[in-house]
N, C-alpha and C. Protein backbone atom coordinates (compact mmCIF):
# COMPACT_ATOMS: atom_id res chain seq x y z
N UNK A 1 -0.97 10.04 -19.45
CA UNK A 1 -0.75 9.86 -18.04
C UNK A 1 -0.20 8.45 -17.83
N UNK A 2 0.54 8.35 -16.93
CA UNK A 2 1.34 7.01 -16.52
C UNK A 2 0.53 6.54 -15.24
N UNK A 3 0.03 5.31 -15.45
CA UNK A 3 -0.52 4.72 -14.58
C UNK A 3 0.32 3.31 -14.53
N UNK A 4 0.62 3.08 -12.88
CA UNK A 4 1.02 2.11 -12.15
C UNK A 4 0.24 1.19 -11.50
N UNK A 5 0.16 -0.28 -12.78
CA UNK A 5 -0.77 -1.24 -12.30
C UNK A 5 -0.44 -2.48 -11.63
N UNK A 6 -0.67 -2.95 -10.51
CA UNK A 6 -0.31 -4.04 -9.18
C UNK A 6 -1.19 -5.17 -9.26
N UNK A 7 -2.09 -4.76 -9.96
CA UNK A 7 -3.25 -5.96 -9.66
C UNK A 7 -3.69 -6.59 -10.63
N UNK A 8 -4.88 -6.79 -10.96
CA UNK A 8 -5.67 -7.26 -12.21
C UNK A 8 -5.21 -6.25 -13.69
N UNK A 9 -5.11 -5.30 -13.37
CA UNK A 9 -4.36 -4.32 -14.82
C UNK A 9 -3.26 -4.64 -14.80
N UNK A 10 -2.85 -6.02 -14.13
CA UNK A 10 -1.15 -5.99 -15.21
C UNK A 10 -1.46 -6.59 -16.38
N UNK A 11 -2.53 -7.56 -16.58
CA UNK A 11 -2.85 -8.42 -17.19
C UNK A 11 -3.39 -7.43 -18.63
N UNK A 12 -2.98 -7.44 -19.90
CA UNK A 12 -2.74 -6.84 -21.08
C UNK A 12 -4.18 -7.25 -21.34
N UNK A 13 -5.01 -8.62 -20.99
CA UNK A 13 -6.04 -8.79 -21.82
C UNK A 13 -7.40 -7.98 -20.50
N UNK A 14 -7.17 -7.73 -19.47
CA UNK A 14 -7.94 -7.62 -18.45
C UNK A 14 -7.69 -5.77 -18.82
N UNK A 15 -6.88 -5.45 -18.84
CA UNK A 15 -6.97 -4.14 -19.34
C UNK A 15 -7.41 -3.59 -20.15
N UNK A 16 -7.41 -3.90 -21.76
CA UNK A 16 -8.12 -4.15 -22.72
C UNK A 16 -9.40 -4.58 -23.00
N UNK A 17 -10.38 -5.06 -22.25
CA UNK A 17 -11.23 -5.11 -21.90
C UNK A 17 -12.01 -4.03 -21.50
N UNK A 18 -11.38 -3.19 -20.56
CA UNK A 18 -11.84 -1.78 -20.08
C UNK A 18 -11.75 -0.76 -20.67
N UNK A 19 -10.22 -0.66 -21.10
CA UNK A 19 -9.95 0.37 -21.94
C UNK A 19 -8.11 0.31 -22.64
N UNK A 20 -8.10 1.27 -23.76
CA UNK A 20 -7.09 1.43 -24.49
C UNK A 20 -5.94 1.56 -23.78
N UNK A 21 -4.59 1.04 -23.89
CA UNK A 21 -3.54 1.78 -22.74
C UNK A 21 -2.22 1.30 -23.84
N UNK A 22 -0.84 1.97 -23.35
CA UNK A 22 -0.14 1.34 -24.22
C UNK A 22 0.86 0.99 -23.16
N UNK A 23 1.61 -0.44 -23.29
CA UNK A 23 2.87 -0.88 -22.49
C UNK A 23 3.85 0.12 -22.62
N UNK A 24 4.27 0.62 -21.00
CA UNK A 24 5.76 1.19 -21.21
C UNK A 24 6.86 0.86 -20.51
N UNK A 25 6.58 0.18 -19.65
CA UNK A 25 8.11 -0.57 -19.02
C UNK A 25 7.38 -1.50 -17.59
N UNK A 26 7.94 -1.99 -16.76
CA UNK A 26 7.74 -2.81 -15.40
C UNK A 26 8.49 -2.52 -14.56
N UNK A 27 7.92 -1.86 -13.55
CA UNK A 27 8.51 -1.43 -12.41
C UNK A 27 8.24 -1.50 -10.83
N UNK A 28 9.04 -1.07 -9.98
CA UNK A 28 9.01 -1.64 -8.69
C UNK A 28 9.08 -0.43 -7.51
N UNK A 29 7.82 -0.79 -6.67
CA UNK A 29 7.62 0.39 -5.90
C UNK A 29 8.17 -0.19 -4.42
N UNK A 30 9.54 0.23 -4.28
CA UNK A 30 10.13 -0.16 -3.16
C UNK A 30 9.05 0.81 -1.35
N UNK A 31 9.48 -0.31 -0.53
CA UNK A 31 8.83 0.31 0.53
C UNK A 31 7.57 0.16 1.04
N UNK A 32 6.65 -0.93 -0.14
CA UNK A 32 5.56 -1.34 -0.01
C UNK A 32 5.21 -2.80 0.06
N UNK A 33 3.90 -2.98 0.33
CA UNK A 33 3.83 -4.40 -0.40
C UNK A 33 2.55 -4.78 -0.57
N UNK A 34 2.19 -6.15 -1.21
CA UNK A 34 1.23 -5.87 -1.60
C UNK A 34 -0.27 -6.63 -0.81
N UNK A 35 -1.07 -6.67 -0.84
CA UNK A 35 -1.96 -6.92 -0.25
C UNK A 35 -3.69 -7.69 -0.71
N UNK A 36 -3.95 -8.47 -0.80
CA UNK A 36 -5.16 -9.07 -1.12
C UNK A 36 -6.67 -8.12 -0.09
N UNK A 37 -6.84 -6.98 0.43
CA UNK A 37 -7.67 -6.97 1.39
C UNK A 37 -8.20 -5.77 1.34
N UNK A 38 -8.35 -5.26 -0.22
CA UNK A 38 -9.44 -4.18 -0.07
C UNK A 38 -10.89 -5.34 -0.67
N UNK A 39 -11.91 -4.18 -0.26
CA UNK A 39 -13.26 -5.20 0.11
C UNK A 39 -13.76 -4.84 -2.04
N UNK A 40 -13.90 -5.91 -2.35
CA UNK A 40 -14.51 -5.68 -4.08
C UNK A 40 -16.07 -5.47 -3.64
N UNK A 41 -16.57 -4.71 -4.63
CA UNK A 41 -18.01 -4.62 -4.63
C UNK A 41 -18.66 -5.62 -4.70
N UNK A 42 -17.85 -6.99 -5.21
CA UNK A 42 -18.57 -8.60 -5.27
C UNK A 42 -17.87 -9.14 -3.65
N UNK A 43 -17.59 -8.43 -2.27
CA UNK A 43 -17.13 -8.89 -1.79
C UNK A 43 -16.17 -9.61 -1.37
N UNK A 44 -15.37 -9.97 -2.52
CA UNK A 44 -14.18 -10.65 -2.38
C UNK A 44 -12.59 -9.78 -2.43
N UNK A 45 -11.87 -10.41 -1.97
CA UNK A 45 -10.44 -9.31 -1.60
C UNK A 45 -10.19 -8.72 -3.05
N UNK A 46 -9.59 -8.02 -3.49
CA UNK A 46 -8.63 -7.35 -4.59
C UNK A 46 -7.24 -6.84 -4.25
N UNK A 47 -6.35 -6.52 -4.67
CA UNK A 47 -5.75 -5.51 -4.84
C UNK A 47 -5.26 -4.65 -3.98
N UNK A 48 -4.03 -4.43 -3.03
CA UNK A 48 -3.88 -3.00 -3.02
C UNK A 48 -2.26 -2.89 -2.46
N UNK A 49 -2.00 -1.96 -2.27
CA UNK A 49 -0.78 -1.60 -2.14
C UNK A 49 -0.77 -0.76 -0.34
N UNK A 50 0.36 -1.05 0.51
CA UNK A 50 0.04 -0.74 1.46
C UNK A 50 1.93 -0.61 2.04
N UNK A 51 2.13 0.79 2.58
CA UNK A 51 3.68 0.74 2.91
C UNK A 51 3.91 -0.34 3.95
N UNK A 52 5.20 -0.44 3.99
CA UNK A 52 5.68 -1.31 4.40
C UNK A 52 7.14 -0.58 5.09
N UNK A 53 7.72 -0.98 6.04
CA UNK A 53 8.75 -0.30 6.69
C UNK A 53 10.18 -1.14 6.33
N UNK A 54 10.10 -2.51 5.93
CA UNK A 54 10.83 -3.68 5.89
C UNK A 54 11.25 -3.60 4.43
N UNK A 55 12.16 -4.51 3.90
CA UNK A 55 12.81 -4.36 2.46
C UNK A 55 11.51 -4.62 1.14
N UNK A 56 10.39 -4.70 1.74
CA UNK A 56 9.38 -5.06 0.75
C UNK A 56 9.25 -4.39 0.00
N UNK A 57 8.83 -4.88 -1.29
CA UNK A 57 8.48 -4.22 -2.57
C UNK A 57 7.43 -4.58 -3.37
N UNK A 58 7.01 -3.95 -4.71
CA UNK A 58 5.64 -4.48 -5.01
C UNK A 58 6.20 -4.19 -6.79
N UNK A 59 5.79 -5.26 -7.31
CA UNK A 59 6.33 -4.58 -9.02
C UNK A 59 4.79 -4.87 -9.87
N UNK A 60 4.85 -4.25 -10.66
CA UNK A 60 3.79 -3.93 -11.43
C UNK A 60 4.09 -3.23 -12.91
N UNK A 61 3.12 -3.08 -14.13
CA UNK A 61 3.67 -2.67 -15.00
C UNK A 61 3.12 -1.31 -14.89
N UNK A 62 3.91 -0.70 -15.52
CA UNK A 62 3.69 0.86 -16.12
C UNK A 62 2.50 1.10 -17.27
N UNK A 63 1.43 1.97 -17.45
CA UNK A 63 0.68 1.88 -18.58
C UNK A 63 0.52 3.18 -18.79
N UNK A 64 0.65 3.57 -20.43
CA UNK A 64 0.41 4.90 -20.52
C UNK A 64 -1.13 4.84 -20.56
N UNK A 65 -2.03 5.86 -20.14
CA UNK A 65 -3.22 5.82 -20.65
C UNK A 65 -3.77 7.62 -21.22
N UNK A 66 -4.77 7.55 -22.47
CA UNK A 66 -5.08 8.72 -22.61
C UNK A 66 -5.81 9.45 -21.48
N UNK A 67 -5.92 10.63 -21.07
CA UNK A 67 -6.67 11.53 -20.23
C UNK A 67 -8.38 11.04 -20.30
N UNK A 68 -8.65 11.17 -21.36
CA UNK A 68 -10.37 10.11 -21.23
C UNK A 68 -10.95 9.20 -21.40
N UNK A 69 -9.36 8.01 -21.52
CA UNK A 69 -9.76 6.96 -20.96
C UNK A 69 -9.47 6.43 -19.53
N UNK A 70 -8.87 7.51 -18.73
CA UNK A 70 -8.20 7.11 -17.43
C UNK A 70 -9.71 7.38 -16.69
N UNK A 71 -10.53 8.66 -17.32
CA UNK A 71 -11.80 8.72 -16.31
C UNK A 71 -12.91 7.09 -16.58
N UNK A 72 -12.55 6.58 -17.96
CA UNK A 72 -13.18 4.55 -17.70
C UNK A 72 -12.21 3.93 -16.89
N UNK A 73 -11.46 3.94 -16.57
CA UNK A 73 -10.74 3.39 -15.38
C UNK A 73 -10.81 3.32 -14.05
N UNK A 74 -11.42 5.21 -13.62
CA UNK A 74 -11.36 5.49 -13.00
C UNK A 74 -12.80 5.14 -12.30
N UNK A 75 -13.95 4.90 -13.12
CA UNK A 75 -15.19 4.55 -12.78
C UNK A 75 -15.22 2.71 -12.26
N UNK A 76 -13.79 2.16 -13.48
CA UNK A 76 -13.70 0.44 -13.08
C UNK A 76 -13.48 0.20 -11.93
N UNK A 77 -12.36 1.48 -11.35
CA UNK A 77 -11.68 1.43 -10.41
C UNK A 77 -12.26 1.77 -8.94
N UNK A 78 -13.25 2.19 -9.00
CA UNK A 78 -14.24 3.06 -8.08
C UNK A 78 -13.56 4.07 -7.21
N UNK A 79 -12.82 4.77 -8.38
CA UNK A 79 -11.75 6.12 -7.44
C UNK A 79 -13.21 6.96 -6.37
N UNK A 80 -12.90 7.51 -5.76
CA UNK A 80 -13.15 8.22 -4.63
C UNK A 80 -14.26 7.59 -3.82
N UNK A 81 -14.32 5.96 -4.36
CA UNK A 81 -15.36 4.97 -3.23
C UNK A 81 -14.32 4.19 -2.57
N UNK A 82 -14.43 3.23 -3.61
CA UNK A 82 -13.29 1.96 -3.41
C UNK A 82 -11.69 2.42 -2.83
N UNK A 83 -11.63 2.82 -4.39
CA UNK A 83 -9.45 3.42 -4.02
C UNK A 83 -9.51 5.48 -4.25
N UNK A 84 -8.21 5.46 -3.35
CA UNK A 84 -8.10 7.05 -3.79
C UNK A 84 -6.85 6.81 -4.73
N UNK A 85 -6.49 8.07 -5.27
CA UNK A 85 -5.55 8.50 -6.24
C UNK A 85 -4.23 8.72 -5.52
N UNK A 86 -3.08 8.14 -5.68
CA UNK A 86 -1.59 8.20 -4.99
C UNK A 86 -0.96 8.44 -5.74
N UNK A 87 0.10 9.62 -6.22
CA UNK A 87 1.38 9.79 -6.96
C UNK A 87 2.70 9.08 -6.34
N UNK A 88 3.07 7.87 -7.09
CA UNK A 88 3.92 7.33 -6.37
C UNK A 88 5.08 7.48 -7.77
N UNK A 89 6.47 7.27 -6.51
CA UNK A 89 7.78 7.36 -7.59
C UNK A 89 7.95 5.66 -7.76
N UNK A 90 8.28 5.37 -9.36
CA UNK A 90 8.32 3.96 -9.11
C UNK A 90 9.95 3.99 -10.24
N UNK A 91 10.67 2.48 -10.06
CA UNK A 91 11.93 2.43 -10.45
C UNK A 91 11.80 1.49 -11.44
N UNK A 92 12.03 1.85 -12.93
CA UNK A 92 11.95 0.86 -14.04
C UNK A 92 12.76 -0.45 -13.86
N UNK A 93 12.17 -1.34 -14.10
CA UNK A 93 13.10 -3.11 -13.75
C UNK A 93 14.12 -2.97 -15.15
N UNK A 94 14.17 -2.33 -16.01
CA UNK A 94 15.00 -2.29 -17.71
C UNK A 94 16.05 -1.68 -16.93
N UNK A 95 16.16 -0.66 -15.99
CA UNK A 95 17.37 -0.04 -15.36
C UNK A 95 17.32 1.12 -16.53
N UNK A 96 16.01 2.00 -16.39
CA UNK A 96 15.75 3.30 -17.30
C UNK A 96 15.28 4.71 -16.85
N UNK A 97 15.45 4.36 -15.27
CA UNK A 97 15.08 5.32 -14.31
C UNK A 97 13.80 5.17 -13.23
N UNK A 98 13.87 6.43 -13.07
CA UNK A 98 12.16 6.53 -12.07
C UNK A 98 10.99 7.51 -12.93
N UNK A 99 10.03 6.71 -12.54
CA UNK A 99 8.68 7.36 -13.15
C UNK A 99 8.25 7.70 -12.34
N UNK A 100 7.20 9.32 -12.68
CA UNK A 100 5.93 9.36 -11.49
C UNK A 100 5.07 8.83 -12.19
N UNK A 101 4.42 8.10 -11.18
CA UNK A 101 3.22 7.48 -12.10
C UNK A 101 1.96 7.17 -11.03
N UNK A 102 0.50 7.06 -11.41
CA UNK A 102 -0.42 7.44 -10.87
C UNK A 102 -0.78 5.83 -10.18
N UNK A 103 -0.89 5.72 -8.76
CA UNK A 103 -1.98 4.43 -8.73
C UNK A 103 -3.07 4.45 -7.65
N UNK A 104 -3.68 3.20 -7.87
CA UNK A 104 -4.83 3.24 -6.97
C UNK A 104 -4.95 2.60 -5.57
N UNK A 105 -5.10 3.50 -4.39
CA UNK A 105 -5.01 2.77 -3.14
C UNK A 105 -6.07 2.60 -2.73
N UNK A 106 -6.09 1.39 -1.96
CA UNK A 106 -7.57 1.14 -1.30
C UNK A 106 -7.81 1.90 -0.19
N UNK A 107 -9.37 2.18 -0.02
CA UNK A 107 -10.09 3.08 1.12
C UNK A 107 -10.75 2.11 2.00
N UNK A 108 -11.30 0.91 1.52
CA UNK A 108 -11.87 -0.13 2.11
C UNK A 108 -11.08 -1.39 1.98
N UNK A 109 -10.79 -1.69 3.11
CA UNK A 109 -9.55 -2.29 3.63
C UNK A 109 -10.47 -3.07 4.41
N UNK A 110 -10.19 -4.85 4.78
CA UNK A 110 -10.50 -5.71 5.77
C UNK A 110 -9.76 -6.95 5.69
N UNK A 111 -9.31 -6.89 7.16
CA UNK A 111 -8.79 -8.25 7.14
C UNK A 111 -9.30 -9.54 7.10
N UNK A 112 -8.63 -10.54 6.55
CA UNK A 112 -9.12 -11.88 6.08
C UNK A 112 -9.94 -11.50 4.48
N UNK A 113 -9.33 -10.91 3.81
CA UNK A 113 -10.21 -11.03 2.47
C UNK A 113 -9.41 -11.93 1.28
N UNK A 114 -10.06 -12.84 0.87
CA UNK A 114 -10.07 -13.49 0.28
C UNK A 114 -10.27 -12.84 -1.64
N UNK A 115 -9.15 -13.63 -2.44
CA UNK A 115 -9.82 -12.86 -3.90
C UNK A 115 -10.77 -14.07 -4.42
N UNK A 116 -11.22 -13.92 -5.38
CA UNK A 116 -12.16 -15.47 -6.66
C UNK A 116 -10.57 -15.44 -6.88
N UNK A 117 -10.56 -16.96 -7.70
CA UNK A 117 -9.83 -17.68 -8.27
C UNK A 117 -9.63 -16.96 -9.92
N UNK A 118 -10.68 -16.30 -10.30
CA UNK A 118 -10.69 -15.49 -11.80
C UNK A 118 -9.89 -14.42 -11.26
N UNK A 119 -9.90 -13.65 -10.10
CA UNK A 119 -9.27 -11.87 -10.10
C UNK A 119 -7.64 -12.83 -9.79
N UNK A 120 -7.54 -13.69 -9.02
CA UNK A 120 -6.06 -13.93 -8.77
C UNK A 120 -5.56 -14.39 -10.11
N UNK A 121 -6.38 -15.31 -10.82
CA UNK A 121 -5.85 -15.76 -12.18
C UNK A 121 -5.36 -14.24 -13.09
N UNK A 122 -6.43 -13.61 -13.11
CA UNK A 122 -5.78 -11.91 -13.83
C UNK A 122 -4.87 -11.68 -14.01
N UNK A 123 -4.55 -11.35 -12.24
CA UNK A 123 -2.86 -11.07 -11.67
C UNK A 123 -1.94 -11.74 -11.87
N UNK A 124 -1.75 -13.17 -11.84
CA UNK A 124 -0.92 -13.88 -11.94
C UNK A 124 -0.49 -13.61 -13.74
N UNK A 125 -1.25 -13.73 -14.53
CA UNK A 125 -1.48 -13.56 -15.96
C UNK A 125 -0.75 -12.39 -16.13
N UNK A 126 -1.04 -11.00 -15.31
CA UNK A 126 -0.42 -10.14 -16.11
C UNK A 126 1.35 -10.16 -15.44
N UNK A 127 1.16 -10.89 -14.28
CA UNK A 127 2.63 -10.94 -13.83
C UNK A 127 3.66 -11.70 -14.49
N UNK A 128 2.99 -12.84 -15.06
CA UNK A 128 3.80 -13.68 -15.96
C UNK A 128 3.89 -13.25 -17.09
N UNK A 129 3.05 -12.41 -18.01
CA UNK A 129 3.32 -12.04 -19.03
C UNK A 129 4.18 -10.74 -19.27
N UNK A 130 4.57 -10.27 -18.02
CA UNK A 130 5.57 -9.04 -18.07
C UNK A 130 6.66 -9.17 -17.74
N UNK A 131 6.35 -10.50 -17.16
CA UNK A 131 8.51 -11.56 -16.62
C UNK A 131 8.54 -10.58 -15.10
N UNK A 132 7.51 -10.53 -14.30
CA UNK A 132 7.79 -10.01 -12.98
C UNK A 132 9.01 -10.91 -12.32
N UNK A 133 9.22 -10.84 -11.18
CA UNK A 133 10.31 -12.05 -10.73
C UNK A 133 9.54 -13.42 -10.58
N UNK A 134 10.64 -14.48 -10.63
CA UNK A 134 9.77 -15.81 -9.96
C UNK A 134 9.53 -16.02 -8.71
N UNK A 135 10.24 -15.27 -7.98
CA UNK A 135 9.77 -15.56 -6.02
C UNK A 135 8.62 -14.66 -6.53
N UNK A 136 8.45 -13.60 -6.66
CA UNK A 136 7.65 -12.74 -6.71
C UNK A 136 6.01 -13.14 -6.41
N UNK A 137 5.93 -14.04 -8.29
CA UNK A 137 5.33 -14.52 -8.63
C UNK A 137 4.48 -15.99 -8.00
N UNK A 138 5.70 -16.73 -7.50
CA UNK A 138 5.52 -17.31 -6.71
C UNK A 138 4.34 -17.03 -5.37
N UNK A 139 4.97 -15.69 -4.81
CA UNK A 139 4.25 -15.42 -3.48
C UNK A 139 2.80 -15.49 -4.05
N UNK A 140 2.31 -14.83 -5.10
CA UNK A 140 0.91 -14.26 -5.46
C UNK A 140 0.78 -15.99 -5.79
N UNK A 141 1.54 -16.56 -6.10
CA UNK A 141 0.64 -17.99 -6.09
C UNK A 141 0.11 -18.70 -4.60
N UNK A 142 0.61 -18.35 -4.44
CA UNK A 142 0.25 -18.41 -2.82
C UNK A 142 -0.32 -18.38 -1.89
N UNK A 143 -1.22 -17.51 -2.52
CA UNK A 143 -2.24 -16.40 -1.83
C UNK A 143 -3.55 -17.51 -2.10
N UNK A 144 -4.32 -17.45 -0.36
CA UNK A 144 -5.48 -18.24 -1.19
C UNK A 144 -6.60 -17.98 -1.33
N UNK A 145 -7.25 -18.64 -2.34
CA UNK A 145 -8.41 -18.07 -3.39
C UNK A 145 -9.60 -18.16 -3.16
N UNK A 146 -11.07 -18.06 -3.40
CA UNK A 146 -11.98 -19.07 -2.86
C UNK A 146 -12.45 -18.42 -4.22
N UNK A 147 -13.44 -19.76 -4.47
CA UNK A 147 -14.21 -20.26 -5.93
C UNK A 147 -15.33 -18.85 -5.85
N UNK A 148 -15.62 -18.43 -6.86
CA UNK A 148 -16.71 -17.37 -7.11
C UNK A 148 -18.39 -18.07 -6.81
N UNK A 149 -19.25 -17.24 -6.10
CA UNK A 149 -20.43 -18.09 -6.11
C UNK A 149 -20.83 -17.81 -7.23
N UNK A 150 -20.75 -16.83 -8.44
CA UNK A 150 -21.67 -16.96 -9.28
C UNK A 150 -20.78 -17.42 -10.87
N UNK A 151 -21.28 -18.27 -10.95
CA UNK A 151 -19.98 -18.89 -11.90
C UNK A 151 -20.18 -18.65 -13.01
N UNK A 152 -20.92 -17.28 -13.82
CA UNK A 152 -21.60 -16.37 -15.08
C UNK A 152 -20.31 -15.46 -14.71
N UNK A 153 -20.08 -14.81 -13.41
CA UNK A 153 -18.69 -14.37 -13.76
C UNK A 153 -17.62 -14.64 -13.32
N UNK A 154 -17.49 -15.75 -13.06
CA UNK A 154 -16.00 -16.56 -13.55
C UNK A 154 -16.38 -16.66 -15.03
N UNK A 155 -17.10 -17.43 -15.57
CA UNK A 155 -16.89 -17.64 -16.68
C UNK A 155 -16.51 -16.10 -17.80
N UNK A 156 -17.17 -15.48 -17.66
CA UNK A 156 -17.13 -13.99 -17.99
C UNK A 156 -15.29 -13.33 -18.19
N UNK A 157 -14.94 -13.49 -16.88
CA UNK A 157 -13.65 -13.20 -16.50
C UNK A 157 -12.50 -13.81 -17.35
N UNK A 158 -13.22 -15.42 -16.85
CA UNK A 158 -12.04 -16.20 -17.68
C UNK A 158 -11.82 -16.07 -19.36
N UNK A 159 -12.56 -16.00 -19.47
CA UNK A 159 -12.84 -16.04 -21.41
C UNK A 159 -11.75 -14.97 -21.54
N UNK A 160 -11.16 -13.53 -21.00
CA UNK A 160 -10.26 -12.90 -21.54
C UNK A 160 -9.59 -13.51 -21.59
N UNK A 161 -8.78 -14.70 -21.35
CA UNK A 161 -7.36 -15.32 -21.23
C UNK A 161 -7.77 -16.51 -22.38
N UNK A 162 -9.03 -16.27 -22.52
CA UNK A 162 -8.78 -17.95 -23.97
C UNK A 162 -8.98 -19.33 -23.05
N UNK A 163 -9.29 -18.91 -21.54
CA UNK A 163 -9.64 -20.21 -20.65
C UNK A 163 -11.06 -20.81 -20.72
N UNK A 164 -10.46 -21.65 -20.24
CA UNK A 164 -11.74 -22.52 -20.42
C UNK A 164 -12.11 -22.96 -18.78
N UNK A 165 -13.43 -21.92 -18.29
CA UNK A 165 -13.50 -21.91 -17.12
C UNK A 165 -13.23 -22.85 -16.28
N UNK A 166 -13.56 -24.18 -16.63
CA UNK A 166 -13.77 -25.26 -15.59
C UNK A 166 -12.89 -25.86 -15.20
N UNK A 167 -11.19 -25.33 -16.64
CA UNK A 167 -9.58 -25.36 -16.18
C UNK A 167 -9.67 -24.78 -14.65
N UNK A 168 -9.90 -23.76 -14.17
CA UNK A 168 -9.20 -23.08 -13.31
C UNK A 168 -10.50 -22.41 -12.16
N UNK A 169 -11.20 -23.43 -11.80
CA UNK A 169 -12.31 -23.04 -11.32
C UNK A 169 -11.76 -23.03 -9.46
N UNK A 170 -10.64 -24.20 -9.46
CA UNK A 170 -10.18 -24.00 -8.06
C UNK A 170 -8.91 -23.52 -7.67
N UNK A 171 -8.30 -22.83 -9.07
CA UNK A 171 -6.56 -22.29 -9.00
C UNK A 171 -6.79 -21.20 -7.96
């Protein structure tokens, strides 16, 4: 199954962590954009994808995943709490076509949500490591963060990247 990841699963080591997947291309879901303001079970913003009527777009990588490891995903992901299941058409950035590919939309949505400084570090991580654009990239730098109160998981978080928490405790 092709799953279309926007958020913290672009990041190769944040994925891997959860479960097995294999890289298959980076692509861009025109018509949308993206959003910091579904509510995380730690309270802080995450992730989500939300249309858009204006030239906006949202790029993300493509991941194949097996059929039983998409249901550990799907438990990370808190499908039918947190996000529901969307078949969206997305357009390879290689210029190799369109994929259908599966992603996750948020159900709990609030404005003013804020991400930790570890879930934005994720994103940024898997955006740079897939060569998303630099405005792109840029914007998600942008976005602002607030420090985690419990700093067992920042530290937790950070260690996938080889960081050294107290680098990036206020990025």
């Amino acid at each position: 199954m092709l799953c279309f990841a926007y958020g913290s699963n672009m990041s190769t080591q944040r994925l891997a962590a959860r479960i097995p997947a294999r890289f298959v291309t980076t692509a861009l879901l025109p018509a949308y954009r993206l959003a910091f303001h579904q509510q995380g079970g730690d309270d802080s913003g995450k992730c989500d994808i939300v249309p858009a009527s204006d030239q906006s777009a949202v790029y993300g990588v493509i991941w194949e995943v097996a059929s039983h490891h998409k249901l550990t995903l799907d438990r990370y992901e808190g499908l039918d709490v947190a996000y529901d299941e969307n078949w969206l058409t997305v357009t390879d950035l290689a210029g190799e076509g369109q994929f259908e590919v599966q992603a996750y939309v948020g159900k709990i949505t609030s404005i003013g949500m804020r991400p930790y400084t570890w879930y934005k570090h994720h994103v940024l991580a898997g955006a740079r490591e897939h060569g998303l654009p630099a405005a792109y990239i840029r914007a998600i730098e942008r976005i602002e963060a607030q420090i985690d109160p419990d700093p067992e998981r920042h530290a937790r978080e950070m260690v996938l990247h080889g960081q050294d928490e107290s680098l990036v405790r206020g990025a």
